[in-house]
C-alpha atoms as a PDB file:
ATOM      1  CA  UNK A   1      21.285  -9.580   0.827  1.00  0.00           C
ATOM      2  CA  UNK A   2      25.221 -10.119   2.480  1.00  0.00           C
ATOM      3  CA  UNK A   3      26.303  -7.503   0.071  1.00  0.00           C
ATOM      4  CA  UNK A   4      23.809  -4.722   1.899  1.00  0.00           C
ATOM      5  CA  UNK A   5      24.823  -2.455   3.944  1.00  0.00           C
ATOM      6  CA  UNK A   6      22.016  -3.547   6.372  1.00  0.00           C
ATOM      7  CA  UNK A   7      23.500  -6.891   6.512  1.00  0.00           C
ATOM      8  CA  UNK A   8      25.832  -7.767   9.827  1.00  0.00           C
ATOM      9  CA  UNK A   9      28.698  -8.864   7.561  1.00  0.00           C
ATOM     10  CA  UNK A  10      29.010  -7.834   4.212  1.00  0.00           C
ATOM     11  CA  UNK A  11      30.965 -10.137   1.900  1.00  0.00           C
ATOM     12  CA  UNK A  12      32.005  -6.730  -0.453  1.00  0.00           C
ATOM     13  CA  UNK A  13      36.092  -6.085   0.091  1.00  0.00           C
ATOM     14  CA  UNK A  14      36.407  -4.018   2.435  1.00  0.00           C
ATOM     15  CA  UNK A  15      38.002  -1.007   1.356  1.00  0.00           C
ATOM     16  CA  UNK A  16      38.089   2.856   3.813  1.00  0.00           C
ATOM     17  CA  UNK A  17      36.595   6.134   1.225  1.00  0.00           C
ATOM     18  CA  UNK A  18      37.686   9.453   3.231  1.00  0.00           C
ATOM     19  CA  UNK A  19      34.550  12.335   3.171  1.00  0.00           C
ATOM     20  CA  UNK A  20      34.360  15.613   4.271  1.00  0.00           C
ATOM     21  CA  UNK A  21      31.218  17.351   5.540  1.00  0.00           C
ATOM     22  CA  UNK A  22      30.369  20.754   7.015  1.00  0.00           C
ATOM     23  CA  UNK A  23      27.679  20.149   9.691  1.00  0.00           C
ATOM     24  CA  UNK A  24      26.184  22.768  11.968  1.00  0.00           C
ATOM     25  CA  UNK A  25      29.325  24.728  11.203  1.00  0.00           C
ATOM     26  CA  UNK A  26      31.670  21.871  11.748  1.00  0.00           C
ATOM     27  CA  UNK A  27      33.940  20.903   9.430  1.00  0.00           C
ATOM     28  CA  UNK A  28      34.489  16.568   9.729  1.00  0.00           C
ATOM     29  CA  UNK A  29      36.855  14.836   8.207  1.00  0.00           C
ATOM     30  CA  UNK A  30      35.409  10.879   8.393  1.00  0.00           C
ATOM     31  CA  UNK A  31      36.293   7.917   6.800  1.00  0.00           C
ATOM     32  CA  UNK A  32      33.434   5.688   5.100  1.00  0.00           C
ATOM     33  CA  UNK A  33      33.585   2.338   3.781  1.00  0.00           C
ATOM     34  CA  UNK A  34      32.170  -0.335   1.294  1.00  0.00           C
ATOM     35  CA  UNK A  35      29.230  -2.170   2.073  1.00  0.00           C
ATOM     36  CA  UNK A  36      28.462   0.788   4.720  1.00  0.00           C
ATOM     37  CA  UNK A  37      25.288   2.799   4.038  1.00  0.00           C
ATOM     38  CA  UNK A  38      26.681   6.182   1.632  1.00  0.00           C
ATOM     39  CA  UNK A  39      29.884   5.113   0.866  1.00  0.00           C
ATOM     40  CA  UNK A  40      32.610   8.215   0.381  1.00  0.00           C
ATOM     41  CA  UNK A  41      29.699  10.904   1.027  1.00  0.00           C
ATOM     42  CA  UNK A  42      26.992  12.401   3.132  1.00  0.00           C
ATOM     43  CA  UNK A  43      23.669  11.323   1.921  1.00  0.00           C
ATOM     44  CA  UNK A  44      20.777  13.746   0.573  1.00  0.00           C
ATOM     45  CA  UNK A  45      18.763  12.626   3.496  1.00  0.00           C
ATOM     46  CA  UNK A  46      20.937  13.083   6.207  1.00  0.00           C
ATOM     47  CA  UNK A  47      22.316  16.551   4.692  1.00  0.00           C
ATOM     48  CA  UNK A  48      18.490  17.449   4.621  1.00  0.00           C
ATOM     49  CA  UNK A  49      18.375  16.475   8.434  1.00  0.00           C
ATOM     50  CA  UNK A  50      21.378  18.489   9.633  1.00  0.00           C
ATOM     51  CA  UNK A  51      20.406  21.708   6.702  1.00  0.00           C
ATOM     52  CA  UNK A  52      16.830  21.904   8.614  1.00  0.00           C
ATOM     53  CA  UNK A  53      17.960  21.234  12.421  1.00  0.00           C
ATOM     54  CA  UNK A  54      19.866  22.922  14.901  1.00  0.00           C
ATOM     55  CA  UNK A  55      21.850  21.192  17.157  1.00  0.00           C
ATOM     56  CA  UNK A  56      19.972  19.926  20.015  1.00  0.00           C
ATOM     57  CA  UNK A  57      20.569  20.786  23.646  1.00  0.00           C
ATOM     58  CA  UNK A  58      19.665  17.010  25.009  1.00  0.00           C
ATOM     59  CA  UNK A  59      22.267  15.033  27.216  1.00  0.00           C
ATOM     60  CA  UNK A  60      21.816  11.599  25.952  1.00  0.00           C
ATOM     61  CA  UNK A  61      21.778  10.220  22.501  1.00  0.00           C
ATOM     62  CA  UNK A  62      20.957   7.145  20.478  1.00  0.00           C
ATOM     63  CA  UNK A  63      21.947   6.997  16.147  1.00  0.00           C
ATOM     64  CA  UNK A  64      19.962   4.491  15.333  1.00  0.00           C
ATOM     65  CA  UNK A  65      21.501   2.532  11.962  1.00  0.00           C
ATOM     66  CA  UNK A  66      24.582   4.784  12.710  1.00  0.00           C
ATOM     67  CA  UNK A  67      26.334   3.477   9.352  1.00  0.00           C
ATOM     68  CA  UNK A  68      30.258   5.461   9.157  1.00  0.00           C
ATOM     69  CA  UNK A  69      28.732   7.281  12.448  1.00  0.00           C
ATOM     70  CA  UNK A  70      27.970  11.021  10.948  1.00  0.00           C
ATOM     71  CA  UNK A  71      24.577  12.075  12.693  1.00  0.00           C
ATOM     72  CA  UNK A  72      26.307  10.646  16.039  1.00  0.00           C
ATOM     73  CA  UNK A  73      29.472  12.302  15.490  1.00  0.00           C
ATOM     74  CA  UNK A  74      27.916  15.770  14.563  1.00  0.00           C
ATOM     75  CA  UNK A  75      25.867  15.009  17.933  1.00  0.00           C
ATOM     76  CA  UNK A  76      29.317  14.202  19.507  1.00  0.00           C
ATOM     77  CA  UNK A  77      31.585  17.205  18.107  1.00  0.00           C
ATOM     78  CA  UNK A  78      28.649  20.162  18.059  1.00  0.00           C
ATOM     79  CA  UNK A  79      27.248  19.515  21.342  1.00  0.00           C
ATOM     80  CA  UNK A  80      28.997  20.274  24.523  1.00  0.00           C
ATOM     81  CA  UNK A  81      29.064  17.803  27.190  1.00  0.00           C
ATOM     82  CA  UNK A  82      26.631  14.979  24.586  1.00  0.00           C
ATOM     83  CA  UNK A  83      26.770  11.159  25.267  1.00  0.00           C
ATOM     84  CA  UNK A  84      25.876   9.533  22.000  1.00  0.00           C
ATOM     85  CA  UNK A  85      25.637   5.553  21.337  1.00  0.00           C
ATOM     86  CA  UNK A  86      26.315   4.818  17.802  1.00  0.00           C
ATOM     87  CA  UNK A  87      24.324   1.613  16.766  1.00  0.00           C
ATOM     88  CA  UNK A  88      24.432  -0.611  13.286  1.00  0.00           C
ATOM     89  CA  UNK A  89      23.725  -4.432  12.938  1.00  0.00           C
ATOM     90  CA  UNK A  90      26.959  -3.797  10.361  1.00  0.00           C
ATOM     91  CA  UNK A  91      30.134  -4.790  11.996  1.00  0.00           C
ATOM     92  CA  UNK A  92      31.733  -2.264   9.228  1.00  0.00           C
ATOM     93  CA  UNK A  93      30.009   0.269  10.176  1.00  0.00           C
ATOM     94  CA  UNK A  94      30.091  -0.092  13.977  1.00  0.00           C
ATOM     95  CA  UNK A  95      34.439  -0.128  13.454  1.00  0.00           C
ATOM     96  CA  UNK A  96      34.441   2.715  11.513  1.00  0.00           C
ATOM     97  CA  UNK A  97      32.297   4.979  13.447  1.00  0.00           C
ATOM     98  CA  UNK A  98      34.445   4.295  16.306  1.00  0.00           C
ATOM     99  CA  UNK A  99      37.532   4.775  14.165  1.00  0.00           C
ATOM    100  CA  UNK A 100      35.657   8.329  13.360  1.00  0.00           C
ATOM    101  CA  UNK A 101      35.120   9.169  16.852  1.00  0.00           C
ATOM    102  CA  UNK A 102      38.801   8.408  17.933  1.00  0.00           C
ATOM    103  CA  UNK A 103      39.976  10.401  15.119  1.00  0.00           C
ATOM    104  CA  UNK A 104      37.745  13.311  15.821  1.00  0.00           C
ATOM    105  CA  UNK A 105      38.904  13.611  19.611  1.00  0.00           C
ATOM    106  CA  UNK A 106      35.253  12.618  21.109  1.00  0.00           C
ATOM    107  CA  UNK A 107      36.213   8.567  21.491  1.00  0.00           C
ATOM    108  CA  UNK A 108      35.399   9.451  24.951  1.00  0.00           C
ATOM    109  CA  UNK A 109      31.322  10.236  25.023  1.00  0.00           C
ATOM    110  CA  UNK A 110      30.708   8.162  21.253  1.00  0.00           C
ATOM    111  CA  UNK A 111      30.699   4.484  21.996  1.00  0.00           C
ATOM    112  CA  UNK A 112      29.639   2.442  18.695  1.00  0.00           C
ATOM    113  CA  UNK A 113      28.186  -0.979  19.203  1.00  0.00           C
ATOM    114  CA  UNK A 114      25.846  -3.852  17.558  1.00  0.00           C
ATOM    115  CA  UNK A 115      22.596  -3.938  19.107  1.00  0.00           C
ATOM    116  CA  UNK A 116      23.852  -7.188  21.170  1.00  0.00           C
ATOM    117  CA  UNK A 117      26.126  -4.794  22.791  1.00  0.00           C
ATOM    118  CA  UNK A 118      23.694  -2.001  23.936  1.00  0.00           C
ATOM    119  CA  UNK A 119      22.700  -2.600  28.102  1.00  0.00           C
ATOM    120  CA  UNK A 120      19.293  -3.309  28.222  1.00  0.00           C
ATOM    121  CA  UNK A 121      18.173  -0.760  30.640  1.00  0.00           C
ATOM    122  CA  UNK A 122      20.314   2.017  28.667  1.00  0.00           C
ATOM    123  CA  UNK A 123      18.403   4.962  27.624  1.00  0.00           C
ATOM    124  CA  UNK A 124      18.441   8.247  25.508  1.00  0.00           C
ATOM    125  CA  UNK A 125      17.184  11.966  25.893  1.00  0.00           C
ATOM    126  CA  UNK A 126      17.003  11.635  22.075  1.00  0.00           C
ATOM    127  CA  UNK A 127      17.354   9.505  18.882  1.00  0.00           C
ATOM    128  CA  UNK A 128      18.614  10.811  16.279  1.00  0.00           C
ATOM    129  CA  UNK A 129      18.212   8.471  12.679  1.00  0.00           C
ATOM    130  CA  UNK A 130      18.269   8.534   9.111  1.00  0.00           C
ATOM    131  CA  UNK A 131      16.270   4.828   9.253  1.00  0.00           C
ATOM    132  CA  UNK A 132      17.270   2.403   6.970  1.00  0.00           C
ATOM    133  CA  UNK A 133      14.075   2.359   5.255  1.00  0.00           C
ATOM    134  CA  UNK A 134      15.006  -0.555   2.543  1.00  0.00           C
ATOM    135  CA  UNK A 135      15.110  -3.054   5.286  1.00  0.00           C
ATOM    136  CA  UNK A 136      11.259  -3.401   4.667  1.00  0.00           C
ATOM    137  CA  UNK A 137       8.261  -1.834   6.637  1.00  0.00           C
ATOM    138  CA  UNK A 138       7.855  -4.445   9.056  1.00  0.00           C
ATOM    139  CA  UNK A 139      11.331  -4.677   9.568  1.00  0.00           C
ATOM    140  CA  UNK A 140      11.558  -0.912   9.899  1.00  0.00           C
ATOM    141  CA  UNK A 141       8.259  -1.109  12.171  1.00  0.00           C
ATOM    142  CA  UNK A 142       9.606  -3.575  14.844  1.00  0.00           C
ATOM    143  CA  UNK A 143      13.110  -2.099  14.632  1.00  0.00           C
ATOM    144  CA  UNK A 144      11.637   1.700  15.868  1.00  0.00           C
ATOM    145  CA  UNK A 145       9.067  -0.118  18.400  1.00  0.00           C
ATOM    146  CA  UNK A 146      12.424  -1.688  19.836  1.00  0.00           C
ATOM    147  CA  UNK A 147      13.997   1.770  20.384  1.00  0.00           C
ATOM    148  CA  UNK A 148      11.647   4.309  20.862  1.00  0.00           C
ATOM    149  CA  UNK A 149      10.745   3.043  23.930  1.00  0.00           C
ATOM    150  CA  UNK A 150      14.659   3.863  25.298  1.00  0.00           C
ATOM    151  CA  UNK A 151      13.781   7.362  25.104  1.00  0.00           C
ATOM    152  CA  UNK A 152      13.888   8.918  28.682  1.00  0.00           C
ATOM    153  CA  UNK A 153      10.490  10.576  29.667  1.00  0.00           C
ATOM    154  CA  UNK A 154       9.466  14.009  27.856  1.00  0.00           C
ATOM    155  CA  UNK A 155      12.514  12.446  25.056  1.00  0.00           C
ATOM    156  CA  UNK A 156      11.991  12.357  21.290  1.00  0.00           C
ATOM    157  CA  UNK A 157      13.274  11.050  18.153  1.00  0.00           C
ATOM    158  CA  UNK A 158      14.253  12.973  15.122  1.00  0.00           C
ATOM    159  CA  UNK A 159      13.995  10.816  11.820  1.00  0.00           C
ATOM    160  CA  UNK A 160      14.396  11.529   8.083  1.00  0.00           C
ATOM    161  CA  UNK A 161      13.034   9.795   5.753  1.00  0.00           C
ATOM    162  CA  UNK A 162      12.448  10.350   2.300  1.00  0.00           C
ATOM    163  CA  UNK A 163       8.290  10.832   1.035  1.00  0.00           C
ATOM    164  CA  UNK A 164       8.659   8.514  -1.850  1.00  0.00           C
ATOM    165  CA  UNK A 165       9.539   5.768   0.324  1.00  0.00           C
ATOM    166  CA  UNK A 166       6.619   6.256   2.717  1.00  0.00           C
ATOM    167  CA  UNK A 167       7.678   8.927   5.552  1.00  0.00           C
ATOM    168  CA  UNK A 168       3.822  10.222   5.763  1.00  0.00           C
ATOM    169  CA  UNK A 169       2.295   6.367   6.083  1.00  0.00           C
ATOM    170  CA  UNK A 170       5.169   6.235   9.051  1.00  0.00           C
ATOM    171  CA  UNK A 171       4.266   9.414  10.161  1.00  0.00           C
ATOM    172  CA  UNK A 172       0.345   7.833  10.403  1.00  0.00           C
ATOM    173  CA  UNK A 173       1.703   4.813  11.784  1.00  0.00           C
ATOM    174  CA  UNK A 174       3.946   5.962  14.747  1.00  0.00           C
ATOM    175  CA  UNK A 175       0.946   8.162  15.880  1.00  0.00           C
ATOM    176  CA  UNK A 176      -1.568   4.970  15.885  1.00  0.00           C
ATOM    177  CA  UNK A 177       0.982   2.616  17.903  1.00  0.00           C
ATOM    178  CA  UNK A 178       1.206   5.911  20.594  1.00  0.00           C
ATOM    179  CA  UNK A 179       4.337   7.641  19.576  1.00  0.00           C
ATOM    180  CA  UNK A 180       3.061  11.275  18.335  1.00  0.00           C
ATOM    181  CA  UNK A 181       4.680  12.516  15.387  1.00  0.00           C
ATOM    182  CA  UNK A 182       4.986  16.195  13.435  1.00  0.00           C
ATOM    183  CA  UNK A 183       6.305  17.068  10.307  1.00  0.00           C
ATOM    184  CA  UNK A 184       9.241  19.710  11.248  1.00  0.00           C
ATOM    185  CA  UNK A 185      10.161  20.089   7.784  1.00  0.00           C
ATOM    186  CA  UNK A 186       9.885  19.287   4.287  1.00  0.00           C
ATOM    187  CA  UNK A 187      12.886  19.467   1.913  1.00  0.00           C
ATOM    188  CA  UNK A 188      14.173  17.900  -1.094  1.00  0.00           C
ATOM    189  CA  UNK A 189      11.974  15.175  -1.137  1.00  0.00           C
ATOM    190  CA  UNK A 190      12.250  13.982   2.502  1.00  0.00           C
ATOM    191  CA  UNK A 191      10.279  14.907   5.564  1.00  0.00           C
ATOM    192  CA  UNK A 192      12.065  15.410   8.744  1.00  0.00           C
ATOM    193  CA  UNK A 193       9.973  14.086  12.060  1.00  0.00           C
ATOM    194  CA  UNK A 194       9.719  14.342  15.515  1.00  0.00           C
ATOM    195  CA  UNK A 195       8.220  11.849  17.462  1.00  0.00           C
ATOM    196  CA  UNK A 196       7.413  12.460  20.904  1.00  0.00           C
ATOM    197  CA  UNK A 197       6.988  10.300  24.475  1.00  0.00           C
ATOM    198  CA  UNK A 198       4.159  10.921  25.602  1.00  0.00           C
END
């Protein structure tokens, strides 16, 4: 598993892959690395999740498994005014999405971090994710009952995740532990969700 891009410290050389992606009409030039979730491209999923959204109007935002930092630093760049915390258990991937945020001018309201790092009582208008689904369900399960409950009152999360690897049993699953959940959208093979506070 230390070669993962889940892992805190993958043993894979490190070496930086430069990307470009348009995202809610911005064009971002990022840098992505090895043993960091979609190395030297955006992901289906996450492309599905920007193609079917629009950018939100929210204050306060949490990327949950923020790998090279693209769904914070779309957050960061296409909404005016947007505090986002950028969050990975991969070291990697915490550097670079603060690299990414320095290089793309918004250093100043993207802070990247481990989840050691993150205060406590800190807490979001919205989470935005692409969840790292291969970490396991109960993995997956205890790491969204961890966050979820940061979201400010009347917040919600926004989460992709593809249908072969079990977005309508999370769907099911979220609403039984209290979090309601819709479908916004179906594309490509992933759903995108919205889970609510109640």
């Amino acid at each position: 598993m230390d070669d993962h891009y889940f892992s805190a410290d993958p043993t894979v050389a490190f070496k930086r892959v430069p990307l470009q992606a348009e995202v809610w009409g911005h064009e971002l030039a990022l840098t992505s690395g090895s043993g960091v979730f979609a190395v030297g491209r955006l992901d289906v999923g996450t492309a599905v999740l920007f193609r079917e959204t629009e950018p939100p109007t929210a204050r306060t935002y949490l990327d949950l498994g923020c790998g090279y930092g693209m769904i914070g630093l779309a957050l960061a760049v296409a909404v005016p005014g947007a505090v986002v915390r950028a969050v990975d258990v991969n070291e990697r991937a915490v550097l670079l999405a603060a690299e990414n945020a320095a290089a793309l001018g918004v250093a100043d309201r993207l802070t990247a971090a481990t989840p050691a790092d993150v205060p406590a009582d800190e807490t979001y208008d919205e989470i935005w994710s692409n969840p790292p689904i291969r970490i396991g369900k109960e993995a997956l399960h205890a790491l969204l009952l961890t966050w979820l409950p940061r979201l400010a009152p009347g917040g919600r999360a926004v989460l992709v995740v593809g249908k072969n690897l079990g977005a309508d049993s999370l769907q099911r699953w979220l609403g039984e532990q209290g979090w309601p959940t819709a479908r916004l959208s179906s594309a490509k093979g992933f759903r995108v969700l919205e889970v609510r506070r109640a």
